[in-house]
C-alpha atoms as a PDB file:
ATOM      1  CA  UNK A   1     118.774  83.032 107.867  1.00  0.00           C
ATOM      2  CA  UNK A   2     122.239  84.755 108.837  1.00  0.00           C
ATOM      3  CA  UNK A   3     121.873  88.539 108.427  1.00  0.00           C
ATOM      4  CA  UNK A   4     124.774  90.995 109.200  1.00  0.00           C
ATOM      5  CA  UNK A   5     124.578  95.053 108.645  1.00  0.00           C
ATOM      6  CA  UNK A   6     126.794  96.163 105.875  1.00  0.00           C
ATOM      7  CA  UNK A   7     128.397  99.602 105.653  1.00  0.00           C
ATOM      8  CA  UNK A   8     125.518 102.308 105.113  1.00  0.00           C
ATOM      9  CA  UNK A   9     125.329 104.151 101.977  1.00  0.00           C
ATOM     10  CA  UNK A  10     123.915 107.826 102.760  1.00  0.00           C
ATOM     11  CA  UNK A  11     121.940 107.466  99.532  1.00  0.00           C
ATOM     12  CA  UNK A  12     119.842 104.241 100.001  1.00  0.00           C
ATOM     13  CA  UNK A  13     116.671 104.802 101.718  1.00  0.00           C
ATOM     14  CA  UNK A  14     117.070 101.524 103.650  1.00  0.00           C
ATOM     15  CA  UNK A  15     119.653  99.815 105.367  1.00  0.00           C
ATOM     16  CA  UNK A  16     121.558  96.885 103.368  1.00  0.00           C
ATOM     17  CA  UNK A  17     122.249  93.845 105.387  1.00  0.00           C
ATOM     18  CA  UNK A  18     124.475  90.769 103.804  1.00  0.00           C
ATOM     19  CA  UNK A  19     122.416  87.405 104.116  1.00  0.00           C
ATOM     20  CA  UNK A  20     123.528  84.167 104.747  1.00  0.00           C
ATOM     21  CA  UNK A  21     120.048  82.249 102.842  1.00  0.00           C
ATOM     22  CA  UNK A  22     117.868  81.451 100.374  1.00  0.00           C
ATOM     23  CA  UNK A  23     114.433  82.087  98.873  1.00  0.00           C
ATOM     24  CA  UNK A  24     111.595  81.007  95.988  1.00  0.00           C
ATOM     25  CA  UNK A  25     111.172  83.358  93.056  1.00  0.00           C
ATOM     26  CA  UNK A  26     108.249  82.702  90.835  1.00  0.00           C
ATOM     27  CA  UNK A  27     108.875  82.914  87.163  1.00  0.00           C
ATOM     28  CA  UNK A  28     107.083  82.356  84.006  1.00  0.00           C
ATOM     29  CA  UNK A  29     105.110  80.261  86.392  1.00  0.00           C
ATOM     30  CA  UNK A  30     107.718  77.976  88.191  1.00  0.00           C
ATOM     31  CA  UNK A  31     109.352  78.525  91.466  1.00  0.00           C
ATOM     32  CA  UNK A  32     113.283  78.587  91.643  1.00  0.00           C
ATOM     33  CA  UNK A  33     115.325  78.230  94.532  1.00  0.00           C
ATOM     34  CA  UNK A  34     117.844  81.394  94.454  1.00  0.00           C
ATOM     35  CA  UNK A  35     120.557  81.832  96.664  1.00  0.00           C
ATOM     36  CA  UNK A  36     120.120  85.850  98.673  1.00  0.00           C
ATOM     37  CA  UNK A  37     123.110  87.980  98.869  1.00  0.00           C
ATOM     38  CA  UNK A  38     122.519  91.045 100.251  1.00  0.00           C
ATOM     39  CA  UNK A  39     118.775  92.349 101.277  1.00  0.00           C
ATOM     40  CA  UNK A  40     117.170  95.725 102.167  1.00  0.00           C
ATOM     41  CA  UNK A  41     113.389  96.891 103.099  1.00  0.00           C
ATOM     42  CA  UNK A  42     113.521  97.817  99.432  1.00  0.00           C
ATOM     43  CA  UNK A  43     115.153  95.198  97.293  1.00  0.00           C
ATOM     44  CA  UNK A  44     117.224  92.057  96.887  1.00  0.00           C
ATOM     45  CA  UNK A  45     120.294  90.705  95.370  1.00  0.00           C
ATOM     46  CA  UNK A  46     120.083  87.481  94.592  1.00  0.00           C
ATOM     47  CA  UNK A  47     122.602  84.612  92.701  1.00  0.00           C
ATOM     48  CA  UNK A  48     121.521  82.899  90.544  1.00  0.00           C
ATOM     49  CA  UNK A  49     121.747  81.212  86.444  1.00  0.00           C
ATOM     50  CA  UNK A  50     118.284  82.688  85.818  1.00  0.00           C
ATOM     51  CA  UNK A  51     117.844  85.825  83.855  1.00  0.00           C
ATOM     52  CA  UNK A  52     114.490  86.880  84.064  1.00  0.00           C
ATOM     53  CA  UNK A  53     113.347  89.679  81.755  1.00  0.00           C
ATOM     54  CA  UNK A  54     114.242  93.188  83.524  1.00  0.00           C
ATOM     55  CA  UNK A  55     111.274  94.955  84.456  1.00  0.00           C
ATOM     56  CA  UNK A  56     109.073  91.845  84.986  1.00  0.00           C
ATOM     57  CA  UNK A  57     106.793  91.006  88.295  1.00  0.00           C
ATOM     58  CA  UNK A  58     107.859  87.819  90.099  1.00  0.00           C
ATOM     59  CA  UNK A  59     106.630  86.572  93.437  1.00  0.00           C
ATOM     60  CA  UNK A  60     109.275  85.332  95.865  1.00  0.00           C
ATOM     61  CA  UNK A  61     109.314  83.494  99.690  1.00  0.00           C
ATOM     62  CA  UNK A  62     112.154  84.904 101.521  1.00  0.00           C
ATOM     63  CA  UNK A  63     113.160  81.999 103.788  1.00  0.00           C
ATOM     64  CA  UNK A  64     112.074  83.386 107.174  1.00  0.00           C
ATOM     65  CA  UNK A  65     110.795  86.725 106.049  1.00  0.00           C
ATOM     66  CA  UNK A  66     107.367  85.689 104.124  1.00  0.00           C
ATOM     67  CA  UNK A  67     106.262  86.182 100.826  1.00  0.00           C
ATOM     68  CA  UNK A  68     106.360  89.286  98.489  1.00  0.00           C
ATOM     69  CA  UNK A  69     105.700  90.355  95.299  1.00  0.00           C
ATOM     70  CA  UNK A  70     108.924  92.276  93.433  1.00  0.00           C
ATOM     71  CA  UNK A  71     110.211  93.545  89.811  1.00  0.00           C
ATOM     72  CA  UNK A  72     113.347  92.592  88.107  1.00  0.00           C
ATOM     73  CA  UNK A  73     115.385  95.585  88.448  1.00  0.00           C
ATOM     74  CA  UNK A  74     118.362  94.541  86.675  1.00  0.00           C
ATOM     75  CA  UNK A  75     121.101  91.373  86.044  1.00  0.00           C
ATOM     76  CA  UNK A  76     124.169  91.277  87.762  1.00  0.00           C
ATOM     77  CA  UNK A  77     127.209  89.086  87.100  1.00  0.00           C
ATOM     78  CA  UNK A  78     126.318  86.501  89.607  1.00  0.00           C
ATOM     79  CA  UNK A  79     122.447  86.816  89.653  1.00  0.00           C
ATOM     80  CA  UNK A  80     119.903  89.518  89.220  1.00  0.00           C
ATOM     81  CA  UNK A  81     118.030  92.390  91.667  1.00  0.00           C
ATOM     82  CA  UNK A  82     114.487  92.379  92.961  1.00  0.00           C
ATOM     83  CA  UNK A  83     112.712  95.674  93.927  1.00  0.00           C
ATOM     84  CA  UNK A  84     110.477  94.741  96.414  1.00  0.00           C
ATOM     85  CA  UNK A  85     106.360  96.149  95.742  1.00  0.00           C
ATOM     86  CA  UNK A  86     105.277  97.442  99.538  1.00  0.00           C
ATOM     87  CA  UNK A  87     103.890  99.182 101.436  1.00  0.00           C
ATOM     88  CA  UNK A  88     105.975 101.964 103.454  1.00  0.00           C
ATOM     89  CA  UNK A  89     104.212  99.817 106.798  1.00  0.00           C
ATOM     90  CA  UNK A  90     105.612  96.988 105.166  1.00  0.00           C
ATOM     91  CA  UNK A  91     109.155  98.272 104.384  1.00  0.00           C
ATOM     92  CA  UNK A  92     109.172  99.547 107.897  1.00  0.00           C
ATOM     93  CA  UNK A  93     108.039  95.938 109.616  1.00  0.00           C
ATOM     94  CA  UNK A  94     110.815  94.370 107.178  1.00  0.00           C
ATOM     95  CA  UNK A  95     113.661  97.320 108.057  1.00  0.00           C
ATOM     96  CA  UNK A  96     112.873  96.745 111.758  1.00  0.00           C
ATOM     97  CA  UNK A  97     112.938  92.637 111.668  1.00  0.00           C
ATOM     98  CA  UNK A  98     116.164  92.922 109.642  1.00  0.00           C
ATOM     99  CA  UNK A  99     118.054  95.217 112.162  1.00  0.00           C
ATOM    100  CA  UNK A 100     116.642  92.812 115.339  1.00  0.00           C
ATOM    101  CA  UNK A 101     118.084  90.207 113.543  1.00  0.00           C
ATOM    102  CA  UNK A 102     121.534  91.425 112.435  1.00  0.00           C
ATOM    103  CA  UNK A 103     121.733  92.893 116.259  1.00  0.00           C
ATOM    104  CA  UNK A 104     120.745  89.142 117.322  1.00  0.00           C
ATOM    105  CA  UNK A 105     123.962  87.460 115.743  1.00  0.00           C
END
């Protein structure tokens, strides 16, 4: 997976980092192969045709990054947004691994 650091917005709580990759989402009981846009220690944008119901718990394998469980946040022209359910240990681990990364390209 191809992660680079985007430009920081003061108000996020995490750093956003564009990725070049893909990942499994688990809905209504079948996996899907979406394609990841952009990715944080919080969330994820995703492309994709689906259109799961906002507000509904998925699990997803972020190619790379493991497995997590998440809530539709909302649909965007191109695909939808995960919230990621963690920990605050978690969302550190996955904020440090992303910024090792990004620095690695």
């Amino acid at each position: 997976m191809k992660v680079r650091t985007i430009e920081s917005d003061t108000r996020r709580l995490f750093q956003r980092f564009e990725v070049d990759g893909s990942a499994l989402v688990r809905i209504a009981e079948e996996w899907h192969r979406v394609e990841c846009v952009d990715l944080s220690a919080g969330g994820l944008a995703v492309q994709s045709e689906l259109r799961p119901d906002a507000g509904s718990l998925i699990d997803l394998h972020v190619e790379t990054l493991g497995r997590f469980k998440g809530r539709i946040l909302k649909h965007t022209d191109a695909g939808f947004v995960i919230e990621l359910e963690t920990s605050d240990f978690v969302q550190n681990q996955l904020n440090e691994e992303l910024d090792e990364k990004a620095d690695g390209d």
